[in-house]
N, C-alpha and C. Protein backbone atom coordinates (compact mmCIF):
# COMPACT_ATOMS: atom_id res chain seq x y z
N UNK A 1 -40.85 -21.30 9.13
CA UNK A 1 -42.19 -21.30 8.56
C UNK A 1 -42.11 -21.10 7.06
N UNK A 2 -42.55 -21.71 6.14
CA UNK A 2 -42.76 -22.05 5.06
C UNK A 2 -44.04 -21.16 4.64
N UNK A 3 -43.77 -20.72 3.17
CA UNK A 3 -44.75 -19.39 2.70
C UNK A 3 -45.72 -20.34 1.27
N UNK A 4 -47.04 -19.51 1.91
CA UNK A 4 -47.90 -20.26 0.78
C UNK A 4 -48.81 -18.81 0.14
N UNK A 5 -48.00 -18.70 -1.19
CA UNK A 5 -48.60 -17.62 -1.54
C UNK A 5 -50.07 -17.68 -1.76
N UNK A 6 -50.85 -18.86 -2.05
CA UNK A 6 -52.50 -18.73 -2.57
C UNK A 6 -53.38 -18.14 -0.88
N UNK A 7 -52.44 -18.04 0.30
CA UNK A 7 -53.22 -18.09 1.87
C UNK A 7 -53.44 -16.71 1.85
N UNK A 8 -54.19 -16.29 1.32
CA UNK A 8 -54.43 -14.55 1.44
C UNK A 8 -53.89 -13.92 3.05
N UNK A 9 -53.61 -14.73 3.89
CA UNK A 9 -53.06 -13.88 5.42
C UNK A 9 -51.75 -14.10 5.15
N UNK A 10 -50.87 -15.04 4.29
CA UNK A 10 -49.58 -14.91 4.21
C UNK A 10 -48.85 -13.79 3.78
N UNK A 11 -47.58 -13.68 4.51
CA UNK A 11 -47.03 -12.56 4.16
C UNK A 11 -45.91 -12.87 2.86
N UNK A 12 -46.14 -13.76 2.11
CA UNK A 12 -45.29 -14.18 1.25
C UNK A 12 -45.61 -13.51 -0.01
N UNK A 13 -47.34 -12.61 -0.15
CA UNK A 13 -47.62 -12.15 -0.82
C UNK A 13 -47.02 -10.41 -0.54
N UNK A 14 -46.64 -10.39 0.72
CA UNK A 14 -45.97 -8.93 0.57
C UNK A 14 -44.94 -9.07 -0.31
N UNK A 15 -43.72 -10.13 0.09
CA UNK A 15 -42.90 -10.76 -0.83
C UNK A 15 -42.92 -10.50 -1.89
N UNK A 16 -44.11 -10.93 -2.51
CA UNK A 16 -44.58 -10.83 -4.03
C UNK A 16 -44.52 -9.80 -5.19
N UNK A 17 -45.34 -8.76 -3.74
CA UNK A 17 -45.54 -6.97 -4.19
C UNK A 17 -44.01 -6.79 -4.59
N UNK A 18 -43.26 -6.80 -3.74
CA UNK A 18 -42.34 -5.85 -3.43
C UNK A 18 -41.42 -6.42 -5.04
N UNK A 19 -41.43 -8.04 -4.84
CA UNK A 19 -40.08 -8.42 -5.93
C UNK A 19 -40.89 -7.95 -7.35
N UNK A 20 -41.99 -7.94 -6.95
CA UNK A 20 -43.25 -7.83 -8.59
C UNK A 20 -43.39 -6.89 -8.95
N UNK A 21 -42.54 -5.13 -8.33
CA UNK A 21 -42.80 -4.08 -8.10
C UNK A 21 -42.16 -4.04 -9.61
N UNK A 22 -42.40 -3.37 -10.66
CA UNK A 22 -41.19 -2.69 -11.55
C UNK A 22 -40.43 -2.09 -11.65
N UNK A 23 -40.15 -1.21 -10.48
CA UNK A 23 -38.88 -0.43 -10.09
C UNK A 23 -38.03 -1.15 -9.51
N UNK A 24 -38.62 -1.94 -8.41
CA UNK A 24 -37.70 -2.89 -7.50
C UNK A 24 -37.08 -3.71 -8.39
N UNK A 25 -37.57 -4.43 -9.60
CA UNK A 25 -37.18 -5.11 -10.16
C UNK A 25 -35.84 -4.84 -11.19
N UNK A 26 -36.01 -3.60 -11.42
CA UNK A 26 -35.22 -2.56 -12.10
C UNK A 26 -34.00 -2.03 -11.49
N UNK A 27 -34.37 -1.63 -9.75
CA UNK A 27 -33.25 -1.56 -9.46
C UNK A 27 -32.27 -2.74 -8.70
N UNK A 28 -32.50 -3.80 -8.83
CA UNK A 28 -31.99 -5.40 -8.53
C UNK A 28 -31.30 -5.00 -9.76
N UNK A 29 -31.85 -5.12 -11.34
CA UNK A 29 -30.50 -5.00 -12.27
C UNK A 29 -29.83 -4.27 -12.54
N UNK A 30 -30.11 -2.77 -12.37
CA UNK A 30 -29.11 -1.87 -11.79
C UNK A 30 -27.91 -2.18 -11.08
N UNK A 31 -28.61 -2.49 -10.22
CA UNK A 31 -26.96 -2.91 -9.06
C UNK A 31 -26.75 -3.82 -9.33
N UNK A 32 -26.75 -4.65 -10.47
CA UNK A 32 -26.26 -6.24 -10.51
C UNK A 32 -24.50 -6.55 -10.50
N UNK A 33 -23.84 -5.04 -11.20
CA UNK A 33 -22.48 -4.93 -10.89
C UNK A 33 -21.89 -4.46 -10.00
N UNK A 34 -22.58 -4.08 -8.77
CA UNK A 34 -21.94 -3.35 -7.70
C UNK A 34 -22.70 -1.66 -7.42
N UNK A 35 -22.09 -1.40 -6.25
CA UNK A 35 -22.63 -0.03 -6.12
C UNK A 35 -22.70 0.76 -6.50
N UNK A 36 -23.78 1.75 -6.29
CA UNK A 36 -23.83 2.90 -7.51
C UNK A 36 -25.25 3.62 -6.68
N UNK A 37 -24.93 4.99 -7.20
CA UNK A 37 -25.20 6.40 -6.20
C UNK A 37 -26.71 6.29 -6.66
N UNK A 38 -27.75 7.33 -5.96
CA UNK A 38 -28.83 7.96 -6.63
C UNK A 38 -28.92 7.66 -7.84
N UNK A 39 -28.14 8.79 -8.16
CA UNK A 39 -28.34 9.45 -9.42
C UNK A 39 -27.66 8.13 -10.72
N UNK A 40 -26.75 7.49 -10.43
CA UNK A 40 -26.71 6.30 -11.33
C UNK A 40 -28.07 5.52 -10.99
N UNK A 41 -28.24 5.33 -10.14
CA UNK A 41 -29.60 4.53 -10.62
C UNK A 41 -30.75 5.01 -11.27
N UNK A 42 -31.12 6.35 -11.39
CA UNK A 42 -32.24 7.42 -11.87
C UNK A 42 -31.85 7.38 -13.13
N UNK A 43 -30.55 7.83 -13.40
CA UNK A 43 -30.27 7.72 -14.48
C UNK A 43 -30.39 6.29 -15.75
N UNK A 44 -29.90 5.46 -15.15
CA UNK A 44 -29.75 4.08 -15.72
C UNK A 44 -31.31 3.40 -15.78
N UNK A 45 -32.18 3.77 -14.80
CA UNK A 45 -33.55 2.90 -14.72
C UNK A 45 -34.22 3.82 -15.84
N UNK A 46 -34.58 5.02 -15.82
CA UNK A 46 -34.95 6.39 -16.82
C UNK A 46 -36.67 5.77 -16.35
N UNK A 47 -37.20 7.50 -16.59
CA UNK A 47 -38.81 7.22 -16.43
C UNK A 47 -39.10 7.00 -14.79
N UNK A 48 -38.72 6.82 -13.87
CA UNK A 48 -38.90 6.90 -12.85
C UNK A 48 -38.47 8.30 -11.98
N UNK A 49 -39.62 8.71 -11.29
CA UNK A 49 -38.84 10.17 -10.29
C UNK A 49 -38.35 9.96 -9.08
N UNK A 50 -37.65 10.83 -8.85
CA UNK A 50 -36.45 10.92 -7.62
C UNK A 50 -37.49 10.58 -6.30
N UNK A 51 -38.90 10.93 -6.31
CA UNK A 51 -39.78 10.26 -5.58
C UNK A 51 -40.24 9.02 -5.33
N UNK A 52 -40.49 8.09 -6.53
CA UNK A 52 -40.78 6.79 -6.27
C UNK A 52 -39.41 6.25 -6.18
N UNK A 53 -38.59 6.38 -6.48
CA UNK A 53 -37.08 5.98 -6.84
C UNK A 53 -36.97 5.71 -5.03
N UNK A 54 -36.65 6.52 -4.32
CA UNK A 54 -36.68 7.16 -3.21
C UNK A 54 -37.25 6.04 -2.43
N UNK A 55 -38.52 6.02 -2.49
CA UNK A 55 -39.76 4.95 -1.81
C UNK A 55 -39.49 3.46 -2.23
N UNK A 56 -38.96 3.42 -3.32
CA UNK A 56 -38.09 1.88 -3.86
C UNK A 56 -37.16 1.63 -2.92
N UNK A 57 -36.40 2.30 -3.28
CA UNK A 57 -34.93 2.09 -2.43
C UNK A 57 -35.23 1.76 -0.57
N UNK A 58 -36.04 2.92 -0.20
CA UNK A 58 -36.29 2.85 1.12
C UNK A 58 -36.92 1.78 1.59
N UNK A 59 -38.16 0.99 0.71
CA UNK A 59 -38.73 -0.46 0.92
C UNK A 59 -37.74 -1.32 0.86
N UNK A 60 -36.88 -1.15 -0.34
CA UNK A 60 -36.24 -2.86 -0.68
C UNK A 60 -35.45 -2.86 0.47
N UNK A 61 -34.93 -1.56 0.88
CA UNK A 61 -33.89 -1.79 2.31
C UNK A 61 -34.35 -2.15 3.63
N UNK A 62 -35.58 -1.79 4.01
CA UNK A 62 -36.24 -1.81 4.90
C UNK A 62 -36.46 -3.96 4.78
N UNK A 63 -36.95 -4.23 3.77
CA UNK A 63 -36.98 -5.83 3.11
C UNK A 63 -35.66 -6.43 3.27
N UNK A 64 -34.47 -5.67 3.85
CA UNK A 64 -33.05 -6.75 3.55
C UNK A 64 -32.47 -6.91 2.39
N UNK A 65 -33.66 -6.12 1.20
CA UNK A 65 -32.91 -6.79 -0.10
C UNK A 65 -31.43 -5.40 -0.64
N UNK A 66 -31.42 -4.45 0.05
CA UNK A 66 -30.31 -3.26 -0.20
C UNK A 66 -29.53 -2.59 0.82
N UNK A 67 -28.80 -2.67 0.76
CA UNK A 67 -28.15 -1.26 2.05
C UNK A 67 -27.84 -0.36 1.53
N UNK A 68 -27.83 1.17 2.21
CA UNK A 68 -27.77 2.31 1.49
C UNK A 68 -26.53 2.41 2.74
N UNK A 69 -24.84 2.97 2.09
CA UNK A 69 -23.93 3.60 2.56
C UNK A 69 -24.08 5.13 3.05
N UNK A 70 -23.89 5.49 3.57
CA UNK A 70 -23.52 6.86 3.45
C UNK A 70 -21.73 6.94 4.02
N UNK A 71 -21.38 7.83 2.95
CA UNK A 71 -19.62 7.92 3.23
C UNK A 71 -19.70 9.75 3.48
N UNK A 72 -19.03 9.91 4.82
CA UNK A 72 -18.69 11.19 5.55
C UNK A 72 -17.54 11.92 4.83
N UNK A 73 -18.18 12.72 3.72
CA UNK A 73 -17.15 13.62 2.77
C UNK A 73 -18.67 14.83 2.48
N UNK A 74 -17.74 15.87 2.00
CA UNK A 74 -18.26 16.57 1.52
C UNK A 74 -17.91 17.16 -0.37
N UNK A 75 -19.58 16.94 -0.73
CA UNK A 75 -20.77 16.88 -0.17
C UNK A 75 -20.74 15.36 -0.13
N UNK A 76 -22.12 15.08 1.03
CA UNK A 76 -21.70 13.73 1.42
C UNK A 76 -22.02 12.62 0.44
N UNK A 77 -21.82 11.67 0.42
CA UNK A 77 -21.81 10.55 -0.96
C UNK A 77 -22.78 9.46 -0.26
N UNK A 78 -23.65 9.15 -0.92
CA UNK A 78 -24.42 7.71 -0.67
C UNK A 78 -24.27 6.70 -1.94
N UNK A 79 -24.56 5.49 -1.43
CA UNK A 79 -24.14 4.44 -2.25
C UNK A 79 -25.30 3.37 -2.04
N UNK A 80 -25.97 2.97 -2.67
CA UNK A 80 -27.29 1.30 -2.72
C UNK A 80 -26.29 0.34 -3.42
N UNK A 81 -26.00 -0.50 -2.08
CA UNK A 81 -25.53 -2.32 -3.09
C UNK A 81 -26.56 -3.21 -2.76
N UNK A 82 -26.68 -4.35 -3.64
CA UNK A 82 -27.30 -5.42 -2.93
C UNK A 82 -26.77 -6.24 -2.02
N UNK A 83 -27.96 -6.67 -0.88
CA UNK A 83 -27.12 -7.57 -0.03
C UNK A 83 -27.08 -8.84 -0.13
N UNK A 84 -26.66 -9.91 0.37
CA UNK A 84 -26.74 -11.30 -0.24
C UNK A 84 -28.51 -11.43 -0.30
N UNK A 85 -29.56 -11.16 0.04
CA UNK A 85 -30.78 -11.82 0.09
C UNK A 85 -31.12 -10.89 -1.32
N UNK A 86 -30.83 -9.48 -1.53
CA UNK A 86 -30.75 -8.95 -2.94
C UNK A 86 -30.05 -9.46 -4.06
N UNK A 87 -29.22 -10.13 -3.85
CA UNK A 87 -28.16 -10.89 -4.66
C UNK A 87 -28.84 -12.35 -5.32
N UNK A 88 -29.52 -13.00 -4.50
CA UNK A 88 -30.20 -13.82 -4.65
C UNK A 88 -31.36 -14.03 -6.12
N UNK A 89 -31.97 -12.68 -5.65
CA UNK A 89 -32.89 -11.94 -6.90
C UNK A 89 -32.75 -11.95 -8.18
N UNK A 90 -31.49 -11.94 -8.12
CA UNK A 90 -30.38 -11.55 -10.17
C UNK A 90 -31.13 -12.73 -10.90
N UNK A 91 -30.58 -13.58 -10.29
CA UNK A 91 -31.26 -14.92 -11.64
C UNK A 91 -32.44 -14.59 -11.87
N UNK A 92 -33.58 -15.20 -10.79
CA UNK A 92 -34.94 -15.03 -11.26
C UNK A 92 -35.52 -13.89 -11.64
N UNK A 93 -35.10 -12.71 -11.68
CA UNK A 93 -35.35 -11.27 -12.29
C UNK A 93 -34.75 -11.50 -13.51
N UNK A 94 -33.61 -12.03 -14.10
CA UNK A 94 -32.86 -11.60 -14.86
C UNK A 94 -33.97 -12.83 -15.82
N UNK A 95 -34.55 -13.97 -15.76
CA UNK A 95 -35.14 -14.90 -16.34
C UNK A 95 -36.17 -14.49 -17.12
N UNK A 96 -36.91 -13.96 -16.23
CA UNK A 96 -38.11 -12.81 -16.01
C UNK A 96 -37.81 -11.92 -17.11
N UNK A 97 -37.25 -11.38 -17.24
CA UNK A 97 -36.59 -10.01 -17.82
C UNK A 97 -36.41 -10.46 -19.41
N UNK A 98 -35.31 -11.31 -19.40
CA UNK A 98 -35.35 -12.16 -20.88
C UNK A 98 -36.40 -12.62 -21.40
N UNK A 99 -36.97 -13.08 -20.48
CA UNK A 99 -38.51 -13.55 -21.12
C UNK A 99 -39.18 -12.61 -21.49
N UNK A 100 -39.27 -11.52 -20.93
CA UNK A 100 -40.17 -10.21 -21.31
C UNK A 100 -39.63 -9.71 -22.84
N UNK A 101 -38.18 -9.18 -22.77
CA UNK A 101 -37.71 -9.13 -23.95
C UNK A 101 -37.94 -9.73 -24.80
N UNK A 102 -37.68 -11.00 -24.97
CA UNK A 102 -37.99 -11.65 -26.11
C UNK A 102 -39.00 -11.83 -26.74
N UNK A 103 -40.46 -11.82 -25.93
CA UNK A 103 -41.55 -12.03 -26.41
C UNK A 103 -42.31 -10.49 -25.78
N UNK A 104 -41.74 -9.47 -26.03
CA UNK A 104 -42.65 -8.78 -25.68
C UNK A 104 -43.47 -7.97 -27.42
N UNK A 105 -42.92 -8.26 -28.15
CA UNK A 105 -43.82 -8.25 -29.59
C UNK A 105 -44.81 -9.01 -29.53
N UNK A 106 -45.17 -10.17 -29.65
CA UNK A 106 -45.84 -11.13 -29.21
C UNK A 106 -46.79 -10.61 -28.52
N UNK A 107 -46.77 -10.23 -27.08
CA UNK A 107 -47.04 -9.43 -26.05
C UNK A 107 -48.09 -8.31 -26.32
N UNK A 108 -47.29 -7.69 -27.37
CA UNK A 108 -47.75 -6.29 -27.36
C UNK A 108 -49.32 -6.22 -28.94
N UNK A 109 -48.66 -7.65 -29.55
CA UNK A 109 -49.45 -7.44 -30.74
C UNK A 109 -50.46 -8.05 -30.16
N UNK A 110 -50.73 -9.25 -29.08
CA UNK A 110 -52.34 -9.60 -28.50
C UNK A 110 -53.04 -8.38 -28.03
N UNK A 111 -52.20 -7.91 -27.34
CA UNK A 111 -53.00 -7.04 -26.69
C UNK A 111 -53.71 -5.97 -27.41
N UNK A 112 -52.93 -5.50 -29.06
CA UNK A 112 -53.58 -4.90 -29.93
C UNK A 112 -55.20 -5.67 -30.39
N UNK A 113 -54.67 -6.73 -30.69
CA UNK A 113 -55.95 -7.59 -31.38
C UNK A 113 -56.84 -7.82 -30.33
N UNK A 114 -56.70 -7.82 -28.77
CA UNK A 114 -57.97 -7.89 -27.83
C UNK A 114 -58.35 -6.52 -27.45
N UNK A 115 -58.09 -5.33 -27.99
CA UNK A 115 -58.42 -4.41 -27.95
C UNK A 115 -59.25 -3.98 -29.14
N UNK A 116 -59.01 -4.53 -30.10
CA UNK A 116 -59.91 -4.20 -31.50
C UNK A 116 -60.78 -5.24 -31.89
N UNK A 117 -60.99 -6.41 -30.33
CA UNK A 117 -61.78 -7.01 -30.63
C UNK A 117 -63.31 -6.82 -29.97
């Protein structure tokens, strides 16, 4: 079955939420080199709490797009990689992303001038 995002009953718009999320999106480039704990990702994303962080991770996995390891040591170690359907994500996030960068002056100065207008 084929997804039509304008069908308000499609679920292609959950899709949407989730990749459109800014954390989710954040932590796709996070892990773009491989695995890495909690706390590297808290650290590396910055501005996000160990709470929504938490609720990210637990959606995108729940979505297929992450697996969370846990390795039996003490204290015990967890690990978030992407999985191939997370892997997938890199380009068009990473497109996304450049585009934001580059023009986010641009960006930021309309939004001054439709505010003082």
């Amino acid at each position: 079955m084929d997804g039509d995002a304008f069908n308000p009953e499609c679920p292609t718009r959950l899709v949407l939420d989730r990749i459109g999320d800014k954390w989710s999106v954040l932590v796709v480039l996070s892990l773009r080199n491989g695995p890495r704990r909690f706390t590297e990702l808290r650290d590396t994303i910055g501005g996000v709490t160990p709470k929504v962080l938490t609720q990210t991770l637990r959606a995108m996995a729940a979505d297929g797009l992450l697996t969370r390891h846990v390795f039996a040591e003490v204290p015990p170690r967890v690990e978030y990689e992407l999985t191939p359907l997370g892997q997938s994500l890199q380009a068009p996030i990473r497109a996304i992303t450049d585009w934001a960068e580059e023009h986010v002056n641009e960006v930021m100065a309309a939004r001054e001038s439709a505010v003082g207008s």
